[in-house]
PDB file of N, CA and C in Angstrom:
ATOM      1  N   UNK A   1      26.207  17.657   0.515  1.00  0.00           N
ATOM      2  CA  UNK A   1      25.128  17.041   1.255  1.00  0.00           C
ATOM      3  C   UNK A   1      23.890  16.854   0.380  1.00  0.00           C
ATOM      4  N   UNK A   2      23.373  17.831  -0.541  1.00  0.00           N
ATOM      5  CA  UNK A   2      22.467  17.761  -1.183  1.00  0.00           C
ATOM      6  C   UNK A   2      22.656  16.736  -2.392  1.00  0.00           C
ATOM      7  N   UNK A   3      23.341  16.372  -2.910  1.00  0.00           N
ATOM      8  CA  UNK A   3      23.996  15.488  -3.924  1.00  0.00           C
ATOM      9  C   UNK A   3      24.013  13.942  -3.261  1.00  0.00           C
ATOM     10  N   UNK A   4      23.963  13.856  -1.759  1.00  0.00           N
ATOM     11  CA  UNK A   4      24.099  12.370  -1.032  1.00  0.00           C
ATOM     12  C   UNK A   4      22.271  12.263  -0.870  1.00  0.00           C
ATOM     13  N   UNK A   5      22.012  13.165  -0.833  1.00  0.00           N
ATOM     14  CA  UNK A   5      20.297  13.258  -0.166  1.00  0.00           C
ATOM     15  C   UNK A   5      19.534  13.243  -1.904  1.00  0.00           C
ATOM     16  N   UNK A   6      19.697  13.975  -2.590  1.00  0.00           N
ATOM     17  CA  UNK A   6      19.279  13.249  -4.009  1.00  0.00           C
ATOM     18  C   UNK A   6      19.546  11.880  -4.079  1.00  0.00           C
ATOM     19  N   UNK A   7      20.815  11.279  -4.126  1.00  0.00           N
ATOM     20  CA  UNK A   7      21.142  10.042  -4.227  1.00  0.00           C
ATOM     21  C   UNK A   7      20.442   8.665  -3.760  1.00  0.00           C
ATOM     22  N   UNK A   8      19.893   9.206  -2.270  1.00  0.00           N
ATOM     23  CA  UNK A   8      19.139   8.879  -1.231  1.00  0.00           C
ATOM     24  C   UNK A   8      17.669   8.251  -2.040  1.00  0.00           C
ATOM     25  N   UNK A   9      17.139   9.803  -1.749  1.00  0.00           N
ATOM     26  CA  UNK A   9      15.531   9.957  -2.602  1.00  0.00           C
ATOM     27  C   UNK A   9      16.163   8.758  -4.033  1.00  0.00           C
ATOM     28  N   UNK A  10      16.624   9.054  -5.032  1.00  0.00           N
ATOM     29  CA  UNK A  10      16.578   8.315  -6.020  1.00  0.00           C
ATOM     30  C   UNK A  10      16.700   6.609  -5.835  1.00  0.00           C
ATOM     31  N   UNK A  11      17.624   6.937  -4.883  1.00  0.00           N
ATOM     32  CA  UNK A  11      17.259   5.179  -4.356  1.00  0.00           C
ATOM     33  C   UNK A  11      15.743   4.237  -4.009  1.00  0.00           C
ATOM     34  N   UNK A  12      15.190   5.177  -3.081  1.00  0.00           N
ATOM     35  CA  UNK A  12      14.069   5.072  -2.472  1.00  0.00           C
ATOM     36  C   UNK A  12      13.270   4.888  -3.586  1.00  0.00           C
ATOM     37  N   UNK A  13      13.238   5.904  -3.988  1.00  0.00           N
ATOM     38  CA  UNK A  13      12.256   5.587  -5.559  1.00  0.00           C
ATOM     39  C   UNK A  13      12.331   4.937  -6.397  1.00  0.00           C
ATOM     40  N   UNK A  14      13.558   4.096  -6.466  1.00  0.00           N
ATOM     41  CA  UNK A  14      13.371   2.986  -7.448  1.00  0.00           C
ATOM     42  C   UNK A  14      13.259   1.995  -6.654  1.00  0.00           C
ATOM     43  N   UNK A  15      13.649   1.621  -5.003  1.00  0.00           N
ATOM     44  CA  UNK A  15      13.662   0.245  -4.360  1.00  0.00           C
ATOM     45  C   UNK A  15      11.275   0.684  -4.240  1.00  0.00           C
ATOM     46  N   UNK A  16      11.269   1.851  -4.019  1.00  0.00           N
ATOM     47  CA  UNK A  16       9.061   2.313  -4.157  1.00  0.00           C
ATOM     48  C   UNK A  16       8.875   0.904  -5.763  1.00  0.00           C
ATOM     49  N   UNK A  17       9.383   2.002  -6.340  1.00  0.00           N
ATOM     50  CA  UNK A  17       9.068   0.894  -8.053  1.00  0.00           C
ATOM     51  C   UNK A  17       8.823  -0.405  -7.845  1.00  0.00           C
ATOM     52  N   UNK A  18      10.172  -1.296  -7.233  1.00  0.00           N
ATOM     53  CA  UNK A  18      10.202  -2.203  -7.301  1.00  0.00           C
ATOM     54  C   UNK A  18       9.241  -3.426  -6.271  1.00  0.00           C
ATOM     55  N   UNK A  19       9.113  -2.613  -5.343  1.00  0.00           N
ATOM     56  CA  UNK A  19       8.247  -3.275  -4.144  1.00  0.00           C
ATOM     57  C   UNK A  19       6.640  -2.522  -4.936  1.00  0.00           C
ATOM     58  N   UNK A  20       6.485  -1.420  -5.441  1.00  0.00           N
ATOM     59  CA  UNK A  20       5.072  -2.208  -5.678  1.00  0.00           C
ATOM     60  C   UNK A  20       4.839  -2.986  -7.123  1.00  0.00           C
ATOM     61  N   UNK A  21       5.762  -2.806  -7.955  1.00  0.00           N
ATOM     62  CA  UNK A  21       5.874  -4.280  -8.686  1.00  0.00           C
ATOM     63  C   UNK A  21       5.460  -5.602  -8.175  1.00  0.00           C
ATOM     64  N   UNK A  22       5.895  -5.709  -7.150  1.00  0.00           N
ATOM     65  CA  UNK A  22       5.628  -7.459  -6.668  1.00  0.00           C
ATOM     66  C   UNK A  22       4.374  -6.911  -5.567  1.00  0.00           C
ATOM     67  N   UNK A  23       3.588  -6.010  -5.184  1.00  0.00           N
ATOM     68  CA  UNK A  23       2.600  -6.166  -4.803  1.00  0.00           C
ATOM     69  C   UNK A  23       1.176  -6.429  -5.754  1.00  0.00           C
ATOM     70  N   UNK A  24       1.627  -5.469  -6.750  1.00  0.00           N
ATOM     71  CA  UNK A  24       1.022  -5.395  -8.323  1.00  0.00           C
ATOM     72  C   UNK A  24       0.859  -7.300  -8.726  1.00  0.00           C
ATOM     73  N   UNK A  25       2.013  -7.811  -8.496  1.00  0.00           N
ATOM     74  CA  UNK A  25       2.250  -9.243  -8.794  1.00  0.00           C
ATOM     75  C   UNK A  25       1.308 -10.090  -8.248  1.00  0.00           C
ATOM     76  N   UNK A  26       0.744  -9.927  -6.721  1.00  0.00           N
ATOM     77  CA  UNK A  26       0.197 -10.919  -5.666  1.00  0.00           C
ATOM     78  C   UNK A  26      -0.974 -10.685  -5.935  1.00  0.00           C
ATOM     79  N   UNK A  27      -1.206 -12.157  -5.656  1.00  0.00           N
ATOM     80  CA  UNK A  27      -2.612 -12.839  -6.125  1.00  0.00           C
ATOM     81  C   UNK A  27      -3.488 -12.901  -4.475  1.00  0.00           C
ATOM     82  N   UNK A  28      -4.480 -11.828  -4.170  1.00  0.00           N
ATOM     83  CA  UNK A  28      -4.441 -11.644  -2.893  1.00  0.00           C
ATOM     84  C   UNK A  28      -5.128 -13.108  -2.312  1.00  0.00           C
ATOM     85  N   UNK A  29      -5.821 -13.577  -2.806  1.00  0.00           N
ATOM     86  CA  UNK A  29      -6.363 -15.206  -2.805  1.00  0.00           C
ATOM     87  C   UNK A  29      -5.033 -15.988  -1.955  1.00  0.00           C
ATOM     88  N   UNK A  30      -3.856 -16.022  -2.532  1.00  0.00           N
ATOM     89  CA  UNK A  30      -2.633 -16.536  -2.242  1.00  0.00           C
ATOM     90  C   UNK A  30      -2.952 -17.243  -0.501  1.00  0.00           C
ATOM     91  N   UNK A  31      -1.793 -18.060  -0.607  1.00  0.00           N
ATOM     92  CA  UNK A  31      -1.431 -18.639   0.908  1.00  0.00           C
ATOM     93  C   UNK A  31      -1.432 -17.184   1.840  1.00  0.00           C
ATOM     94  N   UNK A  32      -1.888 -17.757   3.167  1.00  0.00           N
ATOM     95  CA  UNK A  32      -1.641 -16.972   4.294  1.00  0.00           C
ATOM     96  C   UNK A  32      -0.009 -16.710   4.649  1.00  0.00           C
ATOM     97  N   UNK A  33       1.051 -17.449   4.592  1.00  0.00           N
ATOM     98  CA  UNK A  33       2.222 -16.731   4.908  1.00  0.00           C
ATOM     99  C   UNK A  33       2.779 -16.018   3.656  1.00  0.00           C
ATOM    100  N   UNK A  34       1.734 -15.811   2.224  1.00  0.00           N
ATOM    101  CA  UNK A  34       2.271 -15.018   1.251  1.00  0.00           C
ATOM    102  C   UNK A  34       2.011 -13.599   1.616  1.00  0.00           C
ATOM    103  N   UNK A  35       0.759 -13.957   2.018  1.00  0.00           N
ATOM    104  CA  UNK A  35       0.139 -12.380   2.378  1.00  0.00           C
ATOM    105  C   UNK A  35       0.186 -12.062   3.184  1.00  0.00           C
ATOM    106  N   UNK A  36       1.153 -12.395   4.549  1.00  0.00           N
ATOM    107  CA  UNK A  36       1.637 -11.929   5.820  1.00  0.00           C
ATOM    108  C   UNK A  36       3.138 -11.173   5.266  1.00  0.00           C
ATOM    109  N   UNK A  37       3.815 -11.915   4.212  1.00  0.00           N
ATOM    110  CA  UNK A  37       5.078 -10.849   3.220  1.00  0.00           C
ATOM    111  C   UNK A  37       4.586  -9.683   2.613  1.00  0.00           C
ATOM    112  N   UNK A  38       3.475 -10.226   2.083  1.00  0.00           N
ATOM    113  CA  UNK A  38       2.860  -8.676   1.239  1.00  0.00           C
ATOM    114  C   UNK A  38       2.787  -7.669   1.946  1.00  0.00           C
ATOM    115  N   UNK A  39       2.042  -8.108   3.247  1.00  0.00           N
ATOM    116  CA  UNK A  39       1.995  -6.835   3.930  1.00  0.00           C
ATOM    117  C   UNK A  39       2.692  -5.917   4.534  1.00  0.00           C
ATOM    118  N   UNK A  40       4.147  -6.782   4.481  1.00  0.00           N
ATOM    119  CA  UNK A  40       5.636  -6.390   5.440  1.00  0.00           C
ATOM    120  C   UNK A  40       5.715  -5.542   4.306  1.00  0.00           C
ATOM    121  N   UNK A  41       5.867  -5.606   2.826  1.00  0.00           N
ATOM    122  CA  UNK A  41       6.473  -4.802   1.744  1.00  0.00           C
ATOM    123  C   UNK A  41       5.308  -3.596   2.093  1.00  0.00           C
ATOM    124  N   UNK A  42       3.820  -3.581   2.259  1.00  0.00           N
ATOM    125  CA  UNK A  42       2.946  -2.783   2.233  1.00  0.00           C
ATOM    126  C   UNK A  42       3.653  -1.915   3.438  1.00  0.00           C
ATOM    127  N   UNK A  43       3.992  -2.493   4.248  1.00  0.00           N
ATOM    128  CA  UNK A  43       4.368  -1.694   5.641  1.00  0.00           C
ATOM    129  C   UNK A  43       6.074  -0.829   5.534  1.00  0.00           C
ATOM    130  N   UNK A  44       7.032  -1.464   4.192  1.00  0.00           N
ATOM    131  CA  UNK A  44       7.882  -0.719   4.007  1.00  0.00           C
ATOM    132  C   UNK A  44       7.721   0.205   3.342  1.00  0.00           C
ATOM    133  N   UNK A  45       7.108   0.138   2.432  1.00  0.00           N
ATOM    134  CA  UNK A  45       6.369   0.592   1.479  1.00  0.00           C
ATOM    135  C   UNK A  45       5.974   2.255   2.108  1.00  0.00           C
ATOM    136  N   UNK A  46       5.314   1.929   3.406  1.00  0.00           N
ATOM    137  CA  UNK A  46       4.549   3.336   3.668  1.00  0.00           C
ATOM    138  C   UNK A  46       5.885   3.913   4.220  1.00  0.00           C
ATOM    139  N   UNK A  47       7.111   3.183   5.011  1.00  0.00           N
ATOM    140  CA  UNK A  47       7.957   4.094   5.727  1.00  0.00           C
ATOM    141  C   UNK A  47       8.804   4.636   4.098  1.00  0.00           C
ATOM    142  N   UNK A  48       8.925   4.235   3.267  1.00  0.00           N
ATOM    143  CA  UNK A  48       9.735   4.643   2.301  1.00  0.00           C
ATOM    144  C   UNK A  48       8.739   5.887   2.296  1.00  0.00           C
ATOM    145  N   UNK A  49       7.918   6.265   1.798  1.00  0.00           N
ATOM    146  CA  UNK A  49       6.965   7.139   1.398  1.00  0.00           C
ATOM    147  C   UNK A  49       7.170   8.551   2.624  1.00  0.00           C
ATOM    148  N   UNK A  50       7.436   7.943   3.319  1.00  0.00           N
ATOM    149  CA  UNK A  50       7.505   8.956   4.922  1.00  0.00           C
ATOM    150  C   UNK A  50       8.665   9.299   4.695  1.00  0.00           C
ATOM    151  N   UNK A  51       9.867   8.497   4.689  1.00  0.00           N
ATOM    152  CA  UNK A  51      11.121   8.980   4.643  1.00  0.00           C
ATOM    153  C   UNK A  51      11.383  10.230   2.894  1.00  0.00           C
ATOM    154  N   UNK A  52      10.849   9.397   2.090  1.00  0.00           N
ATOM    155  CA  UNK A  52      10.908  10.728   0.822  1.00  0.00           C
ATOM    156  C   UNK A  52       9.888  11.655   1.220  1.00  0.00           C
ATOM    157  N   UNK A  53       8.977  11.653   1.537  1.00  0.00           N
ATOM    158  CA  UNK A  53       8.018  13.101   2.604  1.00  0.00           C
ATOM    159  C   UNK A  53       7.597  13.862   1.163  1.00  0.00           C
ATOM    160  N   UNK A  54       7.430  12.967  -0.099  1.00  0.00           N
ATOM    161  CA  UNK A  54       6.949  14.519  -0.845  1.00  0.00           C
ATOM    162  C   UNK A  54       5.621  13.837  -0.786  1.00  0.00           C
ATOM    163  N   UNK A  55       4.912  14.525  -1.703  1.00  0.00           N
ATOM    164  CA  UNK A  55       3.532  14.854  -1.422  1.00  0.00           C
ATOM    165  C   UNK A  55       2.555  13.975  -2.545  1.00  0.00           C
ATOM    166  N   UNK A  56       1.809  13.247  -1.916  1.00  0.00           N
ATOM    167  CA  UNK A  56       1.287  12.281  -2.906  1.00  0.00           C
ATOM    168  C   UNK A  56       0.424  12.614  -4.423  1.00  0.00           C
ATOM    169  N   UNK A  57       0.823  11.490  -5.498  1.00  0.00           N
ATOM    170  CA  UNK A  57       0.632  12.009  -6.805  1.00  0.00           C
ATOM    171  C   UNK A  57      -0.624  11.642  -7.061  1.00  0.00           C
ATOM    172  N   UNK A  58      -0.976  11.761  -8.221  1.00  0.00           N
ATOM    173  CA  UNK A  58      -2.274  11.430  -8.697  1.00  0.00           C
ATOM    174  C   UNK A  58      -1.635   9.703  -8.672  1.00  0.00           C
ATOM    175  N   UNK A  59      -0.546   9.437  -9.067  1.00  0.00           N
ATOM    176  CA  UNK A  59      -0.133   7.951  -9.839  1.00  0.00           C
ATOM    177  C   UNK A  59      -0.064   6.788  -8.801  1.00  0.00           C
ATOM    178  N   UNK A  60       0.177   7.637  -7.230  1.00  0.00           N
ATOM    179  CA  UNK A  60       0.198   6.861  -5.596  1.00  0.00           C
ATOM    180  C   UNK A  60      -1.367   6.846  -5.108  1.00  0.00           C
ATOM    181  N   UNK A  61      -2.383   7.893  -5.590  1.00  0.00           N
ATOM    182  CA  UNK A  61      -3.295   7.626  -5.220  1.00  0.00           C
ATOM    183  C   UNK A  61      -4.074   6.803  -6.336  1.00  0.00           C
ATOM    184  N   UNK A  62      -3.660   6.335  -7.397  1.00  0.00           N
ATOM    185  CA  UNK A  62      -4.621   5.800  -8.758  1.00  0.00           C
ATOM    186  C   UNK A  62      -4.019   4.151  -8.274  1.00  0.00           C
ATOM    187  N   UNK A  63      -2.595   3.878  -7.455  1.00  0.00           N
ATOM    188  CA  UNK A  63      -2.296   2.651  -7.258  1.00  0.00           C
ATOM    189  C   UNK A  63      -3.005   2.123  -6.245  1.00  0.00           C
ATOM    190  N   UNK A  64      -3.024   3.190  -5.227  1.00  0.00           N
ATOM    191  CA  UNK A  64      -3.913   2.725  -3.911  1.00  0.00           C
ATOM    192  C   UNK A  64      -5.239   2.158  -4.317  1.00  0.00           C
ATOM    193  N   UNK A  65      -5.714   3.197  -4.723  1.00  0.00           N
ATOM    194  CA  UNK A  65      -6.983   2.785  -4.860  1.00  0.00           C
ATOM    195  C   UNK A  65      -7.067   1.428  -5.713  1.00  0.00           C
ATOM    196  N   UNK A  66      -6.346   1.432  -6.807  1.00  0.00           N
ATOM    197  CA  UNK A  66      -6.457  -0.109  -7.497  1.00  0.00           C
ATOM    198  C   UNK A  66      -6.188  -0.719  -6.713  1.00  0.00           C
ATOM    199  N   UNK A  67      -5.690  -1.351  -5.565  1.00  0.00           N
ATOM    200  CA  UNK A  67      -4.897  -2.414  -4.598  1.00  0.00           C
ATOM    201  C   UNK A  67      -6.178  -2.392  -3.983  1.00  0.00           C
ATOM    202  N   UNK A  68      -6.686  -1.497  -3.313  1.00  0.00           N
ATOM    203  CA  UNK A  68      -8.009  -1.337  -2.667  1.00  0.00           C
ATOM    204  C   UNK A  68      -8.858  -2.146  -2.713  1.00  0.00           C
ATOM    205  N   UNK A  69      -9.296  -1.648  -4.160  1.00  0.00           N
ATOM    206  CA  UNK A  69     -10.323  -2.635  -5.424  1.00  0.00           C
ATOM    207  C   UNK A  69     -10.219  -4.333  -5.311  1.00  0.00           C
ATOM    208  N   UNK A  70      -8.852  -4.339  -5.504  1.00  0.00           N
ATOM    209  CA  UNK A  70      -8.343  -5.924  -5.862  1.00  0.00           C
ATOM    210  C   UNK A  70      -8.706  -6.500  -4.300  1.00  0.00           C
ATOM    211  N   UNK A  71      -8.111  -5.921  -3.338  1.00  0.00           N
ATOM    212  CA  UNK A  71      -8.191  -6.503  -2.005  1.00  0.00           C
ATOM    213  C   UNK A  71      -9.881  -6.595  -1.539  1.00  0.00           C
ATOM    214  N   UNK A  72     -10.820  -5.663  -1.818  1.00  0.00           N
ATOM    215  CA  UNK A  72     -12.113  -5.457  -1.585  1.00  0.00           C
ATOM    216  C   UNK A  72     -12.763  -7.040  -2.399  1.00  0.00           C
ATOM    217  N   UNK A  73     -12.395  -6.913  -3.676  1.00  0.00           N
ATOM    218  CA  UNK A  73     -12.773  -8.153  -4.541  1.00  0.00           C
ATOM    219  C   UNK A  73     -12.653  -9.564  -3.894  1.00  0.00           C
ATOM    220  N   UNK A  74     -11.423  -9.521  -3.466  1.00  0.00           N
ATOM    221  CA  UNK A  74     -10.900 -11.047  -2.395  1.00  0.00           C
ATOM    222  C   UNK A  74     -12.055 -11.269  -1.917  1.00  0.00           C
ATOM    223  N   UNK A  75     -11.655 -10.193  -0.503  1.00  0.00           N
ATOM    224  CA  UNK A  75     -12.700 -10.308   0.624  1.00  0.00           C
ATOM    225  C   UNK A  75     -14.189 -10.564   0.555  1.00  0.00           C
ATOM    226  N   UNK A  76     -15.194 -10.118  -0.982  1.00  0.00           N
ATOM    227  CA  UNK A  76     -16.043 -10.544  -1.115  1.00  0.00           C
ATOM    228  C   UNK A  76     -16.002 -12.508  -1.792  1.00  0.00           C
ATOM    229  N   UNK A  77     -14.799 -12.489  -1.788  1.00  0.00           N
ATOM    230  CA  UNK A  77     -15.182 -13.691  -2.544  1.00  0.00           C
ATOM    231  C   UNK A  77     -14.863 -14.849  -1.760  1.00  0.00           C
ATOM    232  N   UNK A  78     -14.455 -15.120  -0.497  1.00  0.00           N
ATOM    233  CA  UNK A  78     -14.092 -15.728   0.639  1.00  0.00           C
ATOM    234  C   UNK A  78     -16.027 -15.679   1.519  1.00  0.00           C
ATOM    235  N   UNK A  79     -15.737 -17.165   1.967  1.00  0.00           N
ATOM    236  CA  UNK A  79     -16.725 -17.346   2.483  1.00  0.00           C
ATOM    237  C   UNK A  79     -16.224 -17.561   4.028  1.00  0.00           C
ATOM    238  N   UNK A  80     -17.289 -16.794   5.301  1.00  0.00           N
ATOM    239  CA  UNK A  80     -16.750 -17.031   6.462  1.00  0.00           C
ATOM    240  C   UNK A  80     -16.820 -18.325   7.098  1.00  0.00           C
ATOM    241  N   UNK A  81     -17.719 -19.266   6.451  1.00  0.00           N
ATOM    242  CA  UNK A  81     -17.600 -20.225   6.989  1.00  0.00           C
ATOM    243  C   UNK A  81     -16.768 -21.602   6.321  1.00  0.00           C
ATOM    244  N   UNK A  82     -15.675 -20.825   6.066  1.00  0.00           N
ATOM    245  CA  UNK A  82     -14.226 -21.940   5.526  1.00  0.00           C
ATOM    246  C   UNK A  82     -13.379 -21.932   6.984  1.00  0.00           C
ATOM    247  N   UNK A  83     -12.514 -22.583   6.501  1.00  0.00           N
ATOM    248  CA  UNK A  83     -11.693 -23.000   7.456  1.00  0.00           C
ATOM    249  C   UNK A  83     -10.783 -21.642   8.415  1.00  0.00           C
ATOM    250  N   UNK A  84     -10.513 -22.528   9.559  1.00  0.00           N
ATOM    251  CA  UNK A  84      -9.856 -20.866   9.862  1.00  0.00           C
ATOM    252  C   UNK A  84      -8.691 -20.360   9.047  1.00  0.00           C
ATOM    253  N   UNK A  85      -7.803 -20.724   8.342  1.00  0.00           N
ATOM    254  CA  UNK A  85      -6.995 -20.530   7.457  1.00  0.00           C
ATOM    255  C   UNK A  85      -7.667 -19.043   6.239  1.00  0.00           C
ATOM    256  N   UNK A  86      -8.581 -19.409   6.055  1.00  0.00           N
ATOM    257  CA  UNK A  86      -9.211 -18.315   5.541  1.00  0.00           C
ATOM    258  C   UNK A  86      -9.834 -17.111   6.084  1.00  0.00           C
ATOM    259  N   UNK A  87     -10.259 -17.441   7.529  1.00  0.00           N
ATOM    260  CA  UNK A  87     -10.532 -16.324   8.518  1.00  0.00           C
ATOM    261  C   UNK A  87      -9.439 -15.629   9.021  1.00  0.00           C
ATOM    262  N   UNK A  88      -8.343 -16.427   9.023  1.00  0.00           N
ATOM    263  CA  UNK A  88      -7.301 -15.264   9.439  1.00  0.00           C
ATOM    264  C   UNK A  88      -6.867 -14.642   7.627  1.00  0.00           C
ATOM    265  N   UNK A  89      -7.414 -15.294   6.889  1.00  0.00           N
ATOM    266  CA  UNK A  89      -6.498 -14.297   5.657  1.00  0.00           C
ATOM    267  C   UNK A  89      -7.837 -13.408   5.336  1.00  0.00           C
ATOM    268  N   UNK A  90      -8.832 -13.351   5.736  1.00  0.00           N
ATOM    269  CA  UNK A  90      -9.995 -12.172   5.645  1.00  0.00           C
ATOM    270  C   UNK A  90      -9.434 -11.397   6.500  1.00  0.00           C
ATOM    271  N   UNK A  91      -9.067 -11.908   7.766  1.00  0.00           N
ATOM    272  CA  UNK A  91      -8.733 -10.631   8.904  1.00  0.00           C
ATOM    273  C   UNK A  91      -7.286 -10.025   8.455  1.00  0.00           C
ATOM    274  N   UNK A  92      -6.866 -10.532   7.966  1.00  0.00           N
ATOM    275  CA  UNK A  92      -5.175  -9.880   7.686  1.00  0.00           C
ATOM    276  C   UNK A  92      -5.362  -8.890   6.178  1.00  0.00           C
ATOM    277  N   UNK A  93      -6.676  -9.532   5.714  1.00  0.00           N
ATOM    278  CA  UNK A  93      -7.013  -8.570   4.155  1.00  0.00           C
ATOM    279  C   UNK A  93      -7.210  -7.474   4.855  1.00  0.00           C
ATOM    280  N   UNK A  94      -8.189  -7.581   5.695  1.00  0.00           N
ATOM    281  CA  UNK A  94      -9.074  -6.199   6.691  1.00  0.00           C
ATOM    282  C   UNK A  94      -8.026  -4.942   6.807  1.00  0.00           C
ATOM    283  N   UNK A  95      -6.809  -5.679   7.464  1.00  0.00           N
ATOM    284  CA  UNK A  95      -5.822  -4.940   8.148  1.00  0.00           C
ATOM    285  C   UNK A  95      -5.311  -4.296   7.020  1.00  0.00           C
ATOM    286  N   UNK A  96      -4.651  -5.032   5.914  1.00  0.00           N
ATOM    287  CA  UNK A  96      -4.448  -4.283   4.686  1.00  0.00           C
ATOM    288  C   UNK A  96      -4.829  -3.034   4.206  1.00  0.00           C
ATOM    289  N   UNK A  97      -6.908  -3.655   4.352  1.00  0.00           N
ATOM    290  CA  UNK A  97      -7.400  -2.746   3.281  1.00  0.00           C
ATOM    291  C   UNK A  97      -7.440  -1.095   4.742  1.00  0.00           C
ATOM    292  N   UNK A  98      -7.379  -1.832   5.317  1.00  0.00           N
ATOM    293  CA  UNK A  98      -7.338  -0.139   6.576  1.00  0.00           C
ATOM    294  C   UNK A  98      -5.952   0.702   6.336  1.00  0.00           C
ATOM    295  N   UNK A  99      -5.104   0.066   6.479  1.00  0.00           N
ATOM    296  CA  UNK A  99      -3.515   0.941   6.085  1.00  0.00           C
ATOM    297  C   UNK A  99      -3.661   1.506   4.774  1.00  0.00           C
ATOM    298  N   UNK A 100      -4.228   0.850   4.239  1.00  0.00           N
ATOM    299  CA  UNK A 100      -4.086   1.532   2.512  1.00  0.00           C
ATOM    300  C   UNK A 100      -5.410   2.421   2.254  1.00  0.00           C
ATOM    301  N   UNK A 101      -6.384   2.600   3.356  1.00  0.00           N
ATOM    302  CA  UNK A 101      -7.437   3.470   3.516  1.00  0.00           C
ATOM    303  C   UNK A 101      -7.104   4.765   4.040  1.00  0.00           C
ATOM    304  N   UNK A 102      -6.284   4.089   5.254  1.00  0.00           N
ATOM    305  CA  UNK A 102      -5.376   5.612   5.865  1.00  0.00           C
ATOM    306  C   UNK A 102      -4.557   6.400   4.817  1.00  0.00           C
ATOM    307  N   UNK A 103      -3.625   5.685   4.294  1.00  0.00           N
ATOM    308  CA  UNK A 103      -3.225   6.216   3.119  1.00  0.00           C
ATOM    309  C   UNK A 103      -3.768   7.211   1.839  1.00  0.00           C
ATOM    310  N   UNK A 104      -4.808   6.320   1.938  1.00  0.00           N
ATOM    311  CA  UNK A 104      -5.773   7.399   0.756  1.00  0.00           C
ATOM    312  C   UNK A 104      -6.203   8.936   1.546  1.00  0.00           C
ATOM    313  N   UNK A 105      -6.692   8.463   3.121  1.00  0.00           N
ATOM    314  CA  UNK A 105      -6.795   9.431   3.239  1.00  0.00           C
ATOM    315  C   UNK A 105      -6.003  10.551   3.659  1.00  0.00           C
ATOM    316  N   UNK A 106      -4.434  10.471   3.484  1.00  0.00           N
ATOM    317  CA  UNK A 106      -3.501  11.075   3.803  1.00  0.00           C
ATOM    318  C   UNK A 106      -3.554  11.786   2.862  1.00  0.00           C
ATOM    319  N   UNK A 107      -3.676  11.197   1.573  1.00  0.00           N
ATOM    320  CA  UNK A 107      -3.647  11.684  -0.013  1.00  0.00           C
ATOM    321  C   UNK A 107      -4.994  12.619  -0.409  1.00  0.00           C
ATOM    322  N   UNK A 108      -5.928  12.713   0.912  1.00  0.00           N
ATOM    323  CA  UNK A 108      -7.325  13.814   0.748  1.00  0.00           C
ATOM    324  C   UNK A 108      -6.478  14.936   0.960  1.00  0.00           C
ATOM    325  N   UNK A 109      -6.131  14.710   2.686  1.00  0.00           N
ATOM    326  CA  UNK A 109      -5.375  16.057   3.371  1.00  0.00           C
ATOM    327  C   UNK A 109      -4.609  16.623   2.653  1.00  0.00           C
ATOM    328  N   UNK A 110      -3.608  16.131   1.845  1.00  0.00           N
ATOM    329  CA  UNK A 110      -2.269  16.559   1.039  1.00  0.00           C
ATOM    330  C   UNK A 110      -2.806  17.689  -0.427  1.00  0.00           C
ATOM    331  N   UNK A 111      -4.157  16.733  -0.802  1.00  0.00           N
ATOM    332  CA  UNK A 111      -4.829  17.871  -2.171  1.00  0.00           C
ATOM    333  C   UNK A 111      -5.400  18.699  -0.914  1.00  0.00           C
ATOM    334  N   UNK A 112      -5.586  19.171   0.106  1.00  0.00           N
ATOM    335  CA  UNK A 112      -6.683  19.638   0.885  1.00  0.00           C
ATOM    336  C   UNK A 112      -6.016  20.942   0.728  1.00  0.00           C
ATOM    337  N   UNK A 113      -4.273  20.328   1.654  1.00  0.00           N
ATOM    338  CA  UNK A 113      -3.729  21.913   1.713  1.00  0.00           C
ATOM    339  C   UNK A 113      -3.063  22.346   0.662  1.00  0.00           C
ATOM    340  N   UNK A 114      -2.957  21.773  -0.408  1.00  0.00           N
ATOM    341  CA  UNK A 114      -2.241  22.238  -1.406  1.00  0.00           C
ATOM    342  C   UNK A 114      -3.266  23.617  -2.099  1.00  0.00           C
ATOM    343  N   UNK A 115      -4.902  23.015  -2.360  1.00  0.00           N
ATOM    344  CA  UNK A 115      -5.717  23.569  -3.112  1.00  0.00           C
ATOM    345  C   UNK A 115      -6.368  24.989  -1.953  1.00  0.00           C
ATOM    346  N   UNK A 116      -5.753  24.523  -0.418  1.00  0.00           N
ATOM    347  CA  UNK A 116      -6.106  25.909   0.359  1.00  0.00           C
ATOM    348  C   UNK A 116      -5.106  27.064   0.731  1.00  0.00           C
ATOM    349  N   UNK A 117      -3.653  26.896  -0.041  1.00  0.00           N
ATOM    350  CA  UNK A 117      -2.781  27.522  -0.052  1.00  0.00           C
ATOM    351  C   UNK A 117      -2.496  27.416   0.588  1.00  0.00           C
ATOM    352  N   UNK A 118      -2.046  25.965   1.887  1.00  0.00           N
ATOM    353  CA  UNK A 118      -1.271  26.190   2.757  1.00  0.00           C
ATOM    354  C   UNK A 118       0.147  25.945   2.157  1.00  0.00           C
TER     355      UNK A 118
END
């Protein structure tokens, strides 16, 4: 059993690799149905992370936060008074940059109890 459940995890962690490769890739500017995909990978992305359950690295919180950055950058550079095409890809950035905020702060709690000996 333990040999199918390694097998498992090792999977996961290389299909993690590869999906944030192509998030790493996206140009958050991009078309609105690009970045309605991005976010599906962002959203597998977190259940992979749940299903391997270990405990976030310095290297998951140094990516977040870069994605953060990049997505924060967009959003300043979009003007609200463009077309709605661009108001829904500000509001769908929003949504982004909140999941990947929660995230970070999952990654507070996780150094929280590690450094309080739980």
């Amino acid at each position: 059993m333990k040999i199918v459940m390694k097998e498992e995890i090792s999977f996961l962690e290389e299909e993690l690799k590869r999906i944030d490769t192509q998030i790493k890739a996206y140009n958050y500017g991009g078309k609105l149905d690009k970045l309605e995909e991005i976010m599906k990978l962002w959203e597998l992305r977190k259940g992979i992370l749940e299903e391997i359950g270990e405990e976030t690295s310095k290297v998951e919180r140094s990516f977040l936060e870069e994605e953060l950055k990049r997505i924060k950058t967009q959003i300043k550079a979009y003007n609200y008074g463009g077309s709605k095409e661009i108001v829904d890809k500000v509001i769908k950035l929003f949504e982004l940059r909140k999941t990947i905020v929660e995230e970070i702060k999952k990654t507070t709690k996780v150094k929280a109890r590690v450094y309080s000996g739980m």
